[in-house]
Protein backbone atom coordinates (compact mmCIF):
# COMPACT_ATOMS: atom_id res chain seq x y z
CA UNK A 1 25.14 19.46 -9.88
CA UNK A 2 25.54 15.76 -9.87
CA UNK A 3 22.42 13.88 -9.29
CA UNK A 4 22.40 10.65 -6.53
CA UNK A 5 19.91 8.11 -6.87
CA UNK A 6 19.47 6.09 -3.77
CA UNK A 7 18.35 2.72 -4.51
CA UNK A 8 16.54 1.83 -0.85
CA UNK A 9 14.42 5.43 -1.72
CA UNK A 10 13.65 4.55 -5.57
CA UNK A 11 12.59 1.12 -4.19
CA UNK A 12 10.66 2.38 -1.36
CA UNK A 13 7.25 2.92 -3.32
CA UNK A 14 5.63 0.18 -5.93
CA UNK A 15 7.09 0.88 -9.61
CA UNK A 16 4.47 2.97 -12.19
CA UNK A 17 3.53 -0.23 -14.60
CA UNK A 18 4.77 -0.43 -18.35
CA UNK A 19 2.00 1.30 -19.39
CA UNK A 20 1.72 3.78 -16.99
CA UNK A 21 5.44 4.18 -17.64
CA UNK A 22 4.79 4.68 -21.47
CA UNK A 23 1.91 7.17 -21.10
CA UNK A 24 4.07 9.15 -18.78
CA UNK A 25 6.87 8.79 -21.59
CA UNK A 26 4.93 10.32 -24.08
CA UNK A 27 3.98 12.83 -22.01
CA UNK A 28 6.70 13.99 -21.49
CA UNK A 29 7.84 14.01 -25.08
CA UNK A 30 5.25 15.99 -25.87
CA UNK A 31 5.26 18.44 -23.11
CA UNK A 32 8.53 18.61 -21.20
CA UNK A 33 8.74 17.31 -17.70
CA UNK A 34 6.59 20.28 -15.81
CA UNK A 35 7.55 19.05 -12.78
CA UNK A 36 9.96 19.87 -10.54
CA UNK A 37 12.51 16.75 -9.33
CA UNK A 38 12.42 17.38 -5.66
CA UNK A 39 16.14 16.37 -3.63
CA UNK A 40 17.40 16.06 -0.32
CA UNK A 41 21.05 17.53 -1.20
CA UNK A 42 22.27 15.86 -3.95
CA UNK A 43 19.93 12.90 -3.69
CA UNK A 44 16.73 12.35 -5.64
CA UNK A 45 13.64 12.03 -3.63
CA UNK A 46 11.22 12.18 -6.32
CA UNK A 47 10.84 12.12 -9.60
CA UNK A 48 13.00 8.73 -10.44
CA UNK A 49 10.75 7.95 -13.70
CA UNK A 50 10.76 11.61 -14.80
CA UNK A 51 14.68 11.94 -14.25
CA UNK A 52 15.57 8.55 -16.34
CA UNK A 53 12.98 9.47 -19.14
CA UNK A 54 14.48 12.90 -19.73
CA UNK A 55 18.18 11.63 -19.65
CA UNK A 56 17.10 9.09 -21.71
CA UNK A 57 15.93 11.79 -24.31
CA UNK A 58 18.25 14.93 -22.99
CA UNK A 59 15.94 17.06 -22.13
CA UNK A 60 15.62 19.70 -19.46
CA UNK A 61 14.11 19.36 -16.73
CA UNK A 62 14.03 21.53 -12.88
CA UNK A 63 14.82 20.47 -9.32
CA UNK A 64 13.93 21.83 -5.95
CA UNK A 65 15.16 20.96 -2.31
CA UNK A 66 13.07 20.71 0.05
CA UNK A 67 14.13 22.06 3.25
CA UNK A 68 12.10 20.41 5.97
CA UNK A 69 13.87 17.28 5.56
CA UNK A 70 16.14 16.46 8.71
CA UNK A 71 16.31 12.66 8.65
CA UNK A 72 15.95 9.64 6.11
CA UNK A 73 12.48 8.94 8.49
CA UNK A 74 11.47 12.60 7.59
CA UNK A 75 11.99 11.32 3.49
CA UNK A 76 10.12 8.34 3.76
CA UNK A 77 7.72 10.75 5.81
CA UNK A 78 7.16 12.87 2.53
CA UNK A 79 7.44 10.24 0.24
CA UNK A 80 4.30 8.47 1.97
CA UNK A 81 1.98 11.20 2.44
CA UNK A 82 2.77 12.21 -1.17
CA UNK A 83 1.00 8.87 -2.47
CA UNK A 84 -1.61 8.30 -0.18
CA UNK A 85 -3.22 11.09 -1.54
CA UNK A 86 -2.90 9.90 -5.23
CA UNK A 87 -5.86 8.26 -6.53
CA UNK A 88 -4.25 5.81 -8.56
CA UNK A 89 -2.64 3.84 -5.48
CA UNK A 90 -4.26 1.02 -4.88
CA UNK A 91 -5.92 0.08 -0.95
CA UNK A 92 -3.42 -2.83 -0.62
CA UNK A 93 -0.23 -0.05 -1.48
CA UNK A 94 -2.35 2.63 0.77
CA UNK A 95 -2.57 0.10 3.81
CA UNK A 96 1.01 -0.39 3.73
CA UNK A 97 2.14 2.46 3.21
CA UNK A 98 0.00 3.98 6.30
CA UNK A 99 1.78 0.90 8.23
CA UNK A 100 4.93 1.72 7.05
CA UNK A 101 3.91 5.60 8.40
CA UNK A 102 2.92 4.03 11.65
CA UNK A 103 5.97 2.20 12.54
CA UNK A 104 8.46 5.01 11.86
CA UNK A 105 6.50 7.33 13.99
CA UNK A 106 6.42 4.34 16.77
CA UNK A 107 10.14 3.83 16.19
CA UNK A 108 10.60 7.97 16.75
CA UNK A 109 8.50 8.00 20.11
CA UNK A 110 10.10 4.97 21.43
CA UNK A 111 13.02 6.67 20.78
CA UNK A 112 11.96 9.75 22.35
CA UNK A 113 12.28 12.20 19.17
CA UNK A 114 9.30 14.65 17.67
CA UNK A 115 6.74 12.75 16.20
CA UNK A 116 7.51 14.09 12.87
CA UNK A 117 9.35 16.82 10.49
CA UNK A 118 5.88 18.23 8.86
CA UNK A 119 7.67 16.60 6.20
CA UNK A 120 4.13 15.94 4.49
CA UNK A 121 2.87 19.19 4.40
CA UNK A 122 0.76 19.56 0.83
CA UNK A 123 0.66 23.28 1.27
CA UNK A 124 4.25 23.64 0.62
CA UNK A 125 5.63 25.66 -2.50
CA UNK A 126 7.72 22.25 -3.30
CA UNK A 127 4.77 19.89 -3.15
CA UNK A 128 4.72 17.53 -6.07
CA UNK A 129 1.66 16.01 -5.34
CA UNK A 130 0.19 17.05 -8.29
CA UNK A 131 2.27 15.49 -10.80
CA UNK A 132 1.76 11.83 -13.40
CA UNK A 133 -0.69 9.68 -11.60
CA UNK A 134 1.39 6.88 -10.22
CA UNK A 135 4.25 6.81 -7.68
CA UNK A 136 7.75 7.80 -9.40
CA UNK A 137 10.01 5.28 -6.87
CA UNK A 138 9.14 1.16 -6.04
CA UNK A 139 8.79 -0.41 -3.48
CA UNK A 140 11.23 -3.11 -1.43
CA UNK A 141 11.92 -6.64 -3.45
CA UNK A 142 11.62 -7.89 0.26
CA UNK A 143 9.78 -4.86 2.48
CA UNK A 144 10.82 -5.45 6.47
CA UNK A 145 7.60 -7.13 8.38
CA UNK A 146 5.55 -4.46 10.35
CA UNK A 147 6.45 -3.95 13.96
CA UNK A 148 3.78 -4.02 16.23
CA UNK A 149 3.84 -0.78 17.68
CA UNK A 150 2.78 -0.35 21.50
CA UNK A 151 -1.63 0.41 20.83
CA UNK A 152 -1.54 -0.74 17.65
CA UNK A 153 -4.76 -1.80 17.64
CA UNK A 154 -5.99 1.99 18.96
CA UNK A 155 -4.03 3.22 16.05
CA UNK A 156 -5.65 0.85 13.53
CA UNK A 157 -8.51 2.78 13.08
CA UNK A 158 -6.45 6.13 12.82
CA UNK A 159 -4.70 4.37 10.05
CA UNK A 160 -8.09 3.07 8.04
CA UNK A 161 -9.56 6.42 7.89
CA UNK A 162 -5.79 7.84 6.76
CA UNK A 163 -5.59 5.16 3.89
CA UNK A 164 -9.51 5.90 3.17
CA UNK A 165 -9.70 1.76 4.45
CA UNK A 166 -12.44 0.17 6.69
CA UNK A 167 -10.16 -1.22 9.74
CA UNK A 168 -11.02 -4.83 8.53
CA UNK A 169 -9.25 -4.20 6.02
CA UNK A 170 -6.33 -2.82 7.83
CA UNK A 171 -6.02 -5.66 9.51
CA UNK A 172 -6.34 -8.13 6.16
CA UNK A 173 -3.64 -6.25 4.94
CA UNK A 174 -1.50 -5.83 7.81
CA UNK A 175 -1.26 -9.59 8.45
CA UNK A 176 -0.65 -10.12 4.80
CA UNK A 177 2.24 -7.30 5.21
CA UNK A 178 3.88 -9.19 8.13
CA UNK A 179 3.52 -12.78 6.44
CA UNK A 180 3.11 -13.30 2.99
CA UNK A 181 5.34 -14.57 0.44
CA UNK A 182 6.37 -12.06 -2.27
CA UNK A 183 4.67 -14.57 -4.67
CA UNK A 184 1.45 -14.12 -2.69
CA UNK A 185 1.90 -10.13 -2.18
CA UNK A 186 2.41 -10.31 -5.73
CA UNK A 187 -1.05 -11.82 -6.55
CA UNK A 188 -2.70 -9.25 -4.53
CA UNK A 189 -0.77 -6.04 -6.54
CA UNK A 190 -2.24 -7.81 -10.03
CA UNK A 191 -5.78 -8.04 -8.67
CA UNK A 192 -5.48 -12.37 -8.97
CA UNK A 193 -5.69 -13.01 -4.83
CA UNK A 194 -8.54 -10.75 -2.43
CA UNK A 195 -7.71 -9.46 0.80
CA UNK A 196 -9.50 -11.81 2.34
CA UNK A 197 -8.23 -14.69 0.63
CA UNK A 198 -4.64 -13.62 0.45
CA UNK A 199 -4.68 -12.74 4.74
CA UNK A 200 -5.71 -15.98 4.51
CA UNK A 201 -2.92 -17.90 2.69
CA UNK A 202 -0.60 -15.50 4.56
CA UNK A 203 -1.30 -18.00 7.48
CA UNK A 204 0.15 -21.07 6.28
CA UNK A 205 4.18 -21.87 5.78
CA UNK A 206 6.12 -19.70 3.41
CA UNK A 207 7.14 -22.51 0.78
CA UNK A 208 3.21 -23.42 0.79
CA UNK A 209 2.54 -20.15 -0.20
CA UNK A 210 5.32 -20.46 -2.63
CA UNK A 211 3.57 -23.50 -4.23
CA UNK A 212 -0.39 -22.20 -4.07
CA UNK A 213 1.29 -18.73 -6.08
CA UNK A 214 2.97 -20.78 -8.61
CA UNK A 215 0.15 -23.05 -9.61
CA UNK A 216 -1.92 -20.11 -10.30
CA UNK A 217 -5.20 -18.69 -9.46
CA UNK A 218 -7.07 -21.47 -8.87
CA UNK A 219 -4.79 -23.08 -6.26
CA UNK A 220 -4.67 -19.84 -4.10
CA UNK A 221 -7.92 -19.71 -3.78
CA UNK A 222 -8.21 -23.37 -3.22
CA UNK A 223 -5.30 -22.70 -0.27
CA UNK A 224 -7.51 -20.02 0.89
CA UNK A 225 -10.70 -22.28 1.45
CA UNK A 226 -8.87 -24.86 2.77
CA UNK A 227 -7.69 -22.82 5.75
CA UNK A 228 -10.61 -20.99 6.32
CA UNK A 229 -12.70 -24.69 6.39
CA UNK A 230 -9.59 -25.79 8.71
CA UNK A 231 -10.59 -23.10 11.31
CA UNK A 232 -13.91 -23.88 11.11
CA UNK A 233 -13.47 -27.28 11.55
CA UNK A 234 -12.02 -27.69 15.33
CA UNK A 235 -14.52 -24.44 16.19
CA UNK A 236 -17.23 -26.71 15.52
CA UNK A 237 -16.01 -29.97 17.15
CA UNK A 238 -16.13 -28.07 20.25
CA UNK A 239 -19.32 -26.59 19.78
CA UNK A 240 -20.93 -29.75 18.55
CA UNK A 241 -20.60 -30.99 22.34
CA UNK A 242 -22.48 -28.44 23.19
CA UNK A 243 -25.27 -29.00 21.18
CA UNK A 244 -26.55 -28.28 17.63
CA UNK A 245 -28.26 -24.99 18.31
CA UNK A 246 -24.36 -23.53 19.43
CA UNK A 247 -23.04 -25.05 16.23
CA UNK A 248 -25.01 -23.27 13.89
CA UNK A 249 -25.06 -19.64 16.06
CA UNK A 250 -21.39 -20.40 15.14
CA UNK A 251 -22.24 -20.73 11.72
CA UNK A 252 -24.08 -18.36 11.09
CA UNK A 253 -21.52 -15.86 12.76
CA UNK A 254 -19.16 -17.27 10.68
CA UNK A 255 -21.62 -15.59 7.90
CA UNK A 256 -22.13 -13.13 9.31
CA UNK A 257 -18.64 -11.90 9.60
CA UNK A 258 -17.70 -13.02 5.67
CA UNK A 259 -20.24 -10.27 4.58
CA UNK A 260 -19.23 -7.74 6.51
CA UNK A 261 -15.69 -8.27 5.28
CA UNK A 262 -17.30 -8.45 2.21
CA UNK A 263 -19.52 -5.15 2.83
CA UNK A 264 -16.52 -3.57 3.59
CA UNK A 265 -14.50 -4.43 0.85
CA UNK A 266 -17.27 -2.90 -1.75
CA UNK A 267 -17.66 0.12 0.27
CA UNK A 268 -14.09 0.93 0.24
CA UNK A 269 -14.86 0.00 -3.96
CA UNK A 270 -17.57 2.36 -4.29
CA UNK A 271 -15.66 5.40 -2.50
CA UNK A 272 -13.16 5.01 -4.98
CA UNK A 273 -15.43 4.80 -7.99
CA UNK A 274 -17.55 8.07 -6.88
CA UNK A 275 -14.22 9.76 -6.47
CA UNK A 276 -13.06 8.29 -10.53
CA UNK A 277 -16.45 9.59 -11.38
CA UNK A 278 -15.96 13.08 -9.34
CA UNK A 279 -12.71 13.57 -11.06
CA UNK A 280 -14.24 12.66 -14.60
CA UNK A 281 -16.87 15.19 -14.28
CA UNK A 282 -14.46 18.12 -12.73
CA UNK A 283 -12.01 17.08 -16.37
CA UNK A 284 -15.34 17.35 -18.40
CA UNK A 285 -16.58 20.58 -16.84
């Protein structure tokens, strides 16, 4: 049968980088694609890097349908239960992805219609969740801004513990989801730009953004700080009327709050180095 590749679901997941593109590549040279491509008809789902590398070489490889899906929403479904549960996705591409979860199933109440297919069920014989670390499809040039979903801020914490996030984090990356430049998304997928300082940048005019991501590291950060002092500034105005003991309580709170962004960030860290370590000691066993 003739394959379809859909360009909206290749692009709907971040891209596996060069090398993790190259490793797979070799894999598969070595050891066939073991893998089944999993379809929706005639349309590829998943498995985009495995089905260009072994056309690329002519070699063999297996598909599978998968019969729960009913809808494009129960696709995108799958496709984002499949990487939240892959350790190699990072917590910027969990948080959105969990946001992108939480809209559709919004979108499908609003609308009246089941709250989902059990598209993402891992115990099914199909499940591919197994396979290359690394998602096989990319994600959006320009990804739609999130739409606030009636309770979203109920839901927020539903969505943390889903994407193993703190909801501080949720929240960091949901505003930088709904705001930020691709430039400035962009730093925060390479590890240049924090959270924190890129929910921060998000805040200020797109072409702004533009500039701070094109001058480099340095300047983003700089753009950062200078909001966060802007913030601070008109905070304290008011509170310096009210006397210096107000002024620093707001201060310190100011702090305060940092480190537990900060606190949060690391503990999110350490969870995902015990579970490196966990799956280092399993492959040495």
């Amino acid at each position: 049968m003739e394959i379809l590749v859909n360009q909206e679901l290749k692009a709907y997941i971040d891209p596996l980088t060069e090398e993790e593109h190259e490793a797979l590549e070799r894999s598969i040279l070595a050891e066939g694609c073991r893998d089944a491509l999993v379809l929706w008809g005639d349309v590829l789902v998943d498995g985009h890097n495995r089905y260009g590398i072994c056309r690329k070489h002519g070699l063999p490889f297996q598909t599978v349908q998968n019969p729960r899906f009913q809808s494009i929403d129960d696709v995108y479904l799958w496709m984002i239960d499949q990487h939240l549960g892959r350790r190699s996705v990072s917590d910027f591409q969990r948080g959105v992805l969990a946001l992108r979860k939480r809209e559709i199933l919004a979108e499908r109440a609003a609308a009246g219609a089941p709250a989902a297919a059990d598209a993402g069920n891992d115990d099914a014989p199909w499940d591919t969740s197994a396979a290359e670390p690394g998602a096989d499809a990319a994600q959006p040039a320009a990804a739609a801004a999130a739409k606030p979903a009636p309770g979203a801020r109920k839901q927020r914490g539903e969505i943390a513990r889903e994407a193993r996030l703190s909801t501080a984090q949720v929240g960091l990356i949901e505003t930088i989801h709904k705001q930020a430049a691709p430039e400035v998304v962009a730093a925060v997928k390479s590890g240049t730009l924090s959270l924190n300082a890129a929910a921060a940048v998000a805040t200020l005019p797109e072409d702004e953004q533009r500039a701070a991501a094109l001058a480099g590291k340095s300047e983003l950060k700089e753009a950062a700080k200078r909001v966060r002092e802007s913030r601070r500034k008109p905070r304290e105005a008011r509170e310096g009327d009210e006397g210096e003991t107000s002024a620093l309580d707001a201060a310190l709170a100011d702090q305060i709050l940092a480190l537990r962004e900060r606190v949060a960030e690391l503990t999110a860290e350490n969870e995902s180095l015990r579970e490196q370590l966990a799956l280092l000691q399993a492959t040495a066993a």
